[in-house]
C-alpha atoms as a PDB file:
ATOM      1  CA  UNK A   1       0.000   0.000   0.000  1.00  0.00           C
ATOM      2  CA  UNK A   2       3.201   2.208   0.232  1.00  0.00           C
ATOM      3  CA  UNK A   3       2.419   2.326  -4.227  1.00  0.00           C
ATOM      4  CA  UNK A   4      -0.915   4.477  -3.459  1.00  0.00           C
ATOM      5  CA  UNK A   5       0.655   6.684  -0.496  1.00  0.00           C
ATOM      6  CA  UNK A   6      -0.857   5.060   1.971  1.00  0.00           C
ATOM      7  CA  UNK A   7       0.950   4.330   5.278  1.00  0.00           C
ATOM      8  CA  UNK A   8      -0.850   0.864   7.285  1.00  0.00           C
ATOM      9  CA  UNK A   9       0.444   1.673  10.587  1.00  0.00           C
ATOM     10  CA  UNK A  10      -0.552   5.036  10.691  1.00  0.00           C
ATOM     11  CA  UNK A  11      -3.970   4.461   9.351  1.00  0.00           C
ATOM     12  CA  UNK A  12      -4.432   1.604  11.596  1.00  0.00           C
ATOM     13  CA  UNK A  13      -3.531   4.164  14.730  1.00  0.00           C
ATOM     14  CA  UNK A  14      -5.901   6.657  13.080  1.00  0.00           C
ATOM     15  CA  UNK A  15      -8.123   4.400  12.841  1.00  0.00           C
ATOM     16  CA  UNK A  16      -7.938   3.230  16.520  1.00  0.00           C
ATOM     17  CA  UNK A  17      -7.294   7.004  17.420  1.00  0.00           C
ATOM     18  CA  UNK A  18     -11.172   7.366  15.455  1.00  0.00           C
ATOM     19  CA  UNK A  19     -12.910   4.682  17.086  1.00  0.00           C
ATOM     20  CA  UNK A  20     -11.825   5.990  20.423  1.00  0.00           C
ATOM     21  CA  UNK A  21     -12.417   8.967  20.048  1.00  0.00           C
ATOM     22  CA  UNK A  22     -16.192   8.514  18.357  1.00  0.00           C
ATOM     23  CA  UNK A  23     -16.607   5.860  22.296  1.00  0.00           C
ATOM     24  CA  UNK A  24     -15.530   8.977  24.217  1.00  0.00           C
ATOM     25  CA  UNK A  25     -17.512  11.808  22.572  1.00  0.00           C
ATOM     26  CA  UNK A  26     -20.842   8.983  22.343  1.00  0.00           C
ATOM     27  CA  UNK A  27     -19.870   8.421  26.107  1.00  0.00           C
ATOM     28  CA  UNK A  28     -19.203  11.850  27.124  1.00  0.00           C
ATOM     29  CA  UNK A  29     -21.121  13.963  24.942  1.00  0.00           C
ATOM     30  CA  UNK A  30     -23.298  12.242  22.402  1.00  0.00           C
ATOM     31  CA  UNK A  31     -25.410   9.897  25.259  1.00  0.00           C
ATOM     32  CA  UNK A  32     -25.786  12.639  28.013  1.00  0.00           C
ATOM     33  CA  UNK A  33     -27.198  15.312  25.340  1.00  0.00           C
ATOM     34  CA  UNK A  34     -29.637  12.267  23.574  1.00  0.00           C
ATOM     35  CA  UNK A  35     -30.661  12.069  27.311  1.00  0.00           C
ATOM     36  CA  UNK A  36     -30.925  15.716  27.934  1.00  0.00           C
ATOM     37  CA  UNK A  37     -32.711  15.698  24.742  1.00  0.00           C
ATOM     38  CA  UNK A  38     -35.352  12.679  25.510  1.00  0.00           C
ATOM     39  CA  UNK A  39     -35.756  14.356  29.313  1.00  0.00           C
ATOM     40  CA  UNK A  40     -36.772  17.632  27.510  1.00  0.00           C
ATOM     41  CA  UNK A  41     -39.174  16.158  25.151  1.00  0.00           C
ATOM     42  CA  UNK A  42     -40.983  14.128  28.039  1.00  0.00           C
ATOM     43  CA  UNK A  43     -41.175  17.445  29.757  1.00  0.00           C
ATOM     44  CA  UNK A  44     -42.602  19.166  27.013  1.00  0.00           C
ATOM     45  CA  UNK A  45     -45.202  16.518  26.082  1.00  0.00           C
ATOM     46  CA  UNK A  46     -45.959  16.349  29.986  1.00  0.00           C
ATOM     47  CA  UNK A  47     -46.144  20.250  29.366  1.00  0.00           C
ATOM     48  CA  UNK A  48     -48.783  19.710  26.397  1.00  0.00           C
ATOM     49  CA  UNK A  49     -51.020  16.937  28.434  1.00  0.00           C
ATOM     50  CA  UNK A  50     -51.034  19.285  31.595  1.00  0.00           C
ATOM     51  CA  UNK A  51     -51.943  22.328  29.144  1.00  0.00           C
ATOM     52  CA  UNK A  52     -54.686  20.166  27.032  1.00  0.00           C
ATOM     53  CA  UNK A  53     -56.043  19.080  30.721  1.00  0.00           C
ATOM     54  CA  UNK A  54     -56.093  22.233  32.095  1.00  0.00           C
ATOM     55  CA  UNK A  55     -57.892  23.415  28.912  1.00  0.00           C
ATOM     56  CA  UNK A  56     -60.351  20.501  29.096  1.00  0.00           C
ATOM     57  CA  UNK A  57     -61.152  21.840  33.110  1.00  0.00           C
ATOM     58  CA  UNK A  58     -61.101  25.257  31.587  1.00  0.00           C
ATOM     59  CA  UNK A  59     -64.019  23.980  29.123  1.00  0.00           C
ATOM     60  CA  UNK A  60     -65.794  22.262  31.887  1.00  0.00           C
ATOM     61  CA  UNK A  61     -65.562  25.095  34.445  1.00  0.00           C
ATOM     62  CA  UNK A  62     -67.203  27.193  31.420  1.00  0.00           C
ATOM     63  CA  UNK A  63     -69.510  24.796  30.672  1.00  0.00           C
ATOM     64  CA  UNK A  64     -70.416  24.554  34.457  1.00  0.00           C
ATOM     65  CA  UNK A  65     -70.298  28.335  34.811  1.00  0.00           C
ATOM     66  CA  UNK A  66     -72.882  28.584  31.797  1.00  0.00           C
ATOM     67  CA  UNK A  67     -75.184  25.900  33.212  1.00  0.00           C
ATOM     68  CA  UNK A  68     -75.219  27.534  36.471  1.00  0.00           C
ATOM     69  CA  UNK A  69     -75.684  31.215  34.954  1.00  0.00           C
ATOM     70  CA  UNK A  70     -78.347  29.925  32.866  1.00  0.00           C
ATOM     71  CA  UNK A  71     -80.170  27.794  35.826  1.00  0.00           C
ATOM     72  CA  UNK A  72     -79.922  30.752  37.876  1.00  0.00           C
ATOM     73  CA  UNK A  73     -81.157  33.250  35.252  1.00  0.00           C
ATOM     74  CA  UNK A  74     -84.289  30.760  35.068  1.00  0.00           C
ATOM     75  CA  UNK A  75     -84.689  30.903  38.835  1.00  0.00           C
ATOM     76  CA  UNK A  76     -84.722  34.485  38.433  1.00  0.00           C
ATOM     77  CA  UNK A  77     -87.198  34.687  35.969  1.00  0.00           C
ATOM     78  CA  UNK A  78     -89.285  31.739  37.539  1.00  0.00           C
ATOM     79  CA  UNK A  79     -88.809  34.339  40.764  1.00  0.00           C
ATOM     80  CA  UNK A  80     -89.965  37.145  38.421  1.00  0.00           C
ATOM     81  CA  UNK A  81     -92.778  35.828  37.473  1.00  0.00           C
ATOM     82  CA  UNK A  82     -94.030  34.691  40.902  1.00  0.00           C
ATOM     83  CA  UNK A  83     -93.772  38.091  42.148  1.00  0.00           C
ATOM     84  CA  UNK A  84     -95.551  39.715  39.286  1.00  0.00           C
ATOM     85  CA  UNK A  85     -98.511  36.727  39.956  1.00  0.00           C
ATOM     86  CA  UNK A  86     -98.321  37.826  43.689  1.00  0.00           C
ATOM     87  CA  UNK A  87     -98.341  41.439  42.887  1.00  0.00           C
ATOM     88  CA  UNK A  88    -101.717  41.415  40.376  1.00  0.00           C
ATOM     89  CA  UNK A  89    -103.276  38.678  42.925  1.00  0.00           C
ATOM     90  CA  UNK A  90    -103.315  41.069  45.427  1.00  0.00           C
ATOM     91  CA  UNK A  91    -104.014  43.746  43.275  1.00  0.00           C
ATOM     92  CA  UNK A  92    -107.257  41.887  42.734  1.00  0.00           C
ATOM     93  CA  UNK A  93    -107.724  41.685  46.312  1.00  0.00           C
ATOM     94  CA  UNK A  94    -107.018  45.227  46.520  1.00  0.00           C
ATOM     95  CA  UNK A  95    -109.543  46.293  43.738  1.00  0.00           C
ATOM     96  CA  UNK A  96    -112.110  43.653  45.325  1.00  0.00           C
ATOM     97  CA  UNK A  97    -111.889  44.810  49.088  1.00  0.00           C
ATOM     98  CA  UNK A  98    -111.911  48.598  47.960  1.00  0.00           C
ATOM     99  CA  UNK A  99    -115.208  48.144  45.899  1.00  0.00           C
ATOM    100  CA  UNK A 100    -116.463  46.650  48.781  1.00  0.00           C
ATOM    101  CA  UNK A 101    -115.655  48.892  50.658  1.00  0.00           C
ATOM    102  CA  UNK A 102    -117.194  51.831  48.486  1.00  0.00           C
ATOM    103  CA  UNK A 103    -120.637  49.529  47.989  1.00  0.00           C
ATOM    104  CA  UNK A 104    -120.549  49.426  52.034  1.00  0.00           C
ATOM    105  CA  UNK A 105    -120.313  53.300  51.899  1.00  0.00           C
ATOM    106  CA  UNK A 106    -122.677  54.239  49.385  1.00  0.00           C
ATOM    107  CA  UNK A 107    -124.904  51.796  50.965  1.00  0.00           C
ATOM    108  CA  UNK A 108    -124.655  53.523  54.446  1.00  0.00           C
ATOM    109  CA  UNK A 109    -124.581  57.297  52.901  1.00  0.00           C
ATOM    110  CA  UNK A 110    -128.151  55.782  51.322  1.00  0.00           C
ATOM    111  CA  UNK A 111    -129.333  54.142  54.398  1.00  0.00           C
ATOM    112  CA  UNK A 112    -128.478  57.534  56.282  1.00  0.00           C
ATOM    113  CA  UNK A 113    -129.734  60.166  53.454  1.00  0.00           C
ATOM    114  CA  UNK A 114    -133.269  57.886  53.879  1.00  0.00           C
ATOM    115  CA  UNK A 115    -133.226  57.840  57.714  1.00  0.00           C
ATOM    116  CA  UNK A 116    -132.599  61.915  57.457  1.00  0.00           C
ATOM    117  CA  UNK A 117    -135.466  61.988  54.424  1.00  0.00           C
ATOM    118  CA  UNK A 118    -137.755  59.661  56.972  1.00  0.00           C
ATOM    119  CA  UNK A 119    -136.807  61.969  59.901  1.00  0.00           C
ATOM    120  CA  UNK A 120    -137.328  64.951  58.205  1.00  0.00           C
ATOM    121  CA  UNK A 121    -140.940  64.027  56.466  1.00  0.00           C
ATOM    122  CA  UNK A 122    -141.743  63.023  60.497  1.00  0.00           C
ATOM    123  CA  UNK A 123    -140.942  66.335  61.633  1.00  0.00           C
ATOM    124  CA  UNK A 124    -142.539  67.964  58.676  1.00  0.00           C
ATOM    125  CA  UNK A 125    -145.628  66.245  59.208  1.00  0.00           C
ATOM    126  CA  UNK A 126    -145.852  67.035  62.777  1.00  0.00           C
ATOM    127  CA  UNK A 127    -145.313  70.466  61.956  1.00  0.00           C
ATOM    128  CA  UNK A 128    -148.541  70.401  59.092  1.00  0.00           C
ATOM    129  CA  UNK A 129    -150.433  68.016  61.508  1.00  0.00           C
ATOM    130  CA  UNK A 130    -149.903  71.489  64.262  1.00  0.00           C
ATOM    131  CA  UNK A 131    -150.478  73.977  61.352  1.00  0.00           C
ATOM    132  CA  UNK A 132    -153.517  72.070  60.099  1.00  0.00           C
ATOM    133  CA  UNK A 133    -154.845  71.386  63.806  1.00  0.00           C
ATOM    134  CA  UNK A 134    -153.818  75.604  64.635  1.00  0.00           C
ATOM    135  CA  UNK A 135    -155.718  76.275  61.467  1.00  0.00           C
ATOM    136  CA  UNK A 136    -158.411  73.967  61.919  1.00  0.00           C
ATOM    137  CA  UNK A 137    -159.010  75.815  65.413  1.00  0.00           C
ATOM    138  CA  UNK A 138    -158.370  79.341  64.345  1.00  0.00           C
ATOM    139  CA  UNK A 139    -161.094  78.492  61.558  1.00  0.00           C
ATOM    140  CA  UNK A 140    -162.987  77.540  63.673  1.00  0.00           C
ATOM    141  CA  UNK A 141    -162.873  80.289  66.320  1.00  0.00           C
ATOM    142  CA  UNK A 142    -162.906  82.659  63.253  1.00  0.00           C
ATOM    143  CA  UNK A 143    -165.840  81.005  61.846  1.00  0.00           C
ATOM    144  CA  UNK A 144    -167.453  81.502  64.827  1.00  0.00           C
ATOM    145  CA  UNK A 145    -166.630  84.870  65.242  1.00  0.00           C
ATOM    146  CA  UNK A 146    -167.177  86.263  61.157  1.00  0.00           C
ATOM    147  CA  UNK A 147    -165.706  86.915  57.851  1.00  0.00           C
ATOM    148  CA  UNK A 148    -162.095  86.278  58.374  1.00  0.00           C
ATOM    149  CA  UNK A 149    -161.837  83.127  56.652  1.00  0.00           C
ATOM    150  CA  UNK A 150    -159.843  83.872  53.633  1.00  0.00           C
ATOM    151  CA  UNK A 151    -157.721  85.511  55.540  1.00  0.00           C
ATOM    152  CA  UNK A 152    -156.728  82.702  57.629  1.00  0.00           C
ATOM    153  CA  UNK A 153    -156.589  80.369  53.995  1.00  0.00           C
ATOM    154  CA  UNK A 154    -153.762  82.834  52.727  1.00  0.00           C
ATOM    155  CA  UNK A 155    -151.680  83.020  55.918  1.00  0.00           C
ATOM    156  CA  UNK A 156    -151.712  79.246  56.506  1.00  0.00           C
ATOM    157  CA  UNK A 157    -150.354  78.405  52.857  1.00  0.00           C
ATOM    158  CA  UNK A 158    -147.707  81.520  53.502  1.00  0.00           C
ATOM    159  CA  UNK A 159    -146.402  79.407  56.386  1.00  0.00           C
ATOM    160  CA  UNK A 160    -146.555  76.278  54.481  1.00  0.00           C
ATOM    161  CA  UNK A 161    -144.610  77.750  51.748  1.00  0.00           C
ATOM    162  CA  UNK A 162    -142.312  78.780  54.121  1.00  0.00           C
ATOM    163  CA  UNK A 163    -141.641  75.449  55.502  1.00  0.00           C
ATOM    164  CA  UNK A 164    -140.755  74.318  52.280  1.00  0.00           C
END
């Protein structure tokens, strides 16, 4: 191999000199950074699952948080709607008791305005029964005593009128 320029026992020490030195460097260098390498990947794919997790309890929490919103604004409105049934109910009753209540009234402002029209016809017949019975007796003392008659006629409707 000395024709082609090529010396055995130094490329048999390269050689060796190669192979040892590709052990040392996979040993040294080459292993430790493959693990370094396969230790960051497992982190980062932990990383991923932990982040895809957390997104999947994000979603639920959402999800929950929307149910929850949702239930409660159909409380609220189920609330709503109780209270506005509530409030006309006793609107009702309100309405109902005050017409009653005005019926009662009108009834007793009748029932009084007829007891005061009763009282009053009482007292104005009393007062013709003692103008006709005064009349009656001045007629008849008149009568007795002349021509005043139609005197006595006018001045007993006068007071009559008067009374009215």
């Amino acid at each position: 191999m000395d024709k082609l320029g090529v010396n055995l026992p130094l490329l048999l020490s390269q050689l060796v000199n190669f192979a040892l030195l590709a052990f040392v460097l996979n040993v040294l260098l080459y292993q430790p950074i493959l693990k370094a390498l396969r230790t960051r990947t497992e982190r980062i794919r932990e990383s991923l699952e932990n982040a895809e997790k957390v997104k999947q309890q994000l979603a639920r929490v959402d999800a929950d948080y929307d149910a929850k919103l949702g239930e409660a604004r159909r409380e609220a409105q189920a609330i709503l709607g109780q209270a506005t049934e509530r409030a006309r109910v006793q609107e009702q009753e309100l309405l109902t008791t005050a017409r009653a209540n005005i019926e009662r009234m009108e009834m007793e402002a009748r029932a009084k305005v007829e007891q005061d029209r009763q009282q009053s016809l009482r007292g104005l017949q009393t007062q013709l029964a003692g103008l006709v019975t005064q009349t009656a007796s001045t007629v008849i003392g008149k009568e007795l005593q002349g021509k005043g008659h139609d005197d006595l006629i006018n001045q007993s409707i006068e007071q009559l009128g008067r009374l009215n």
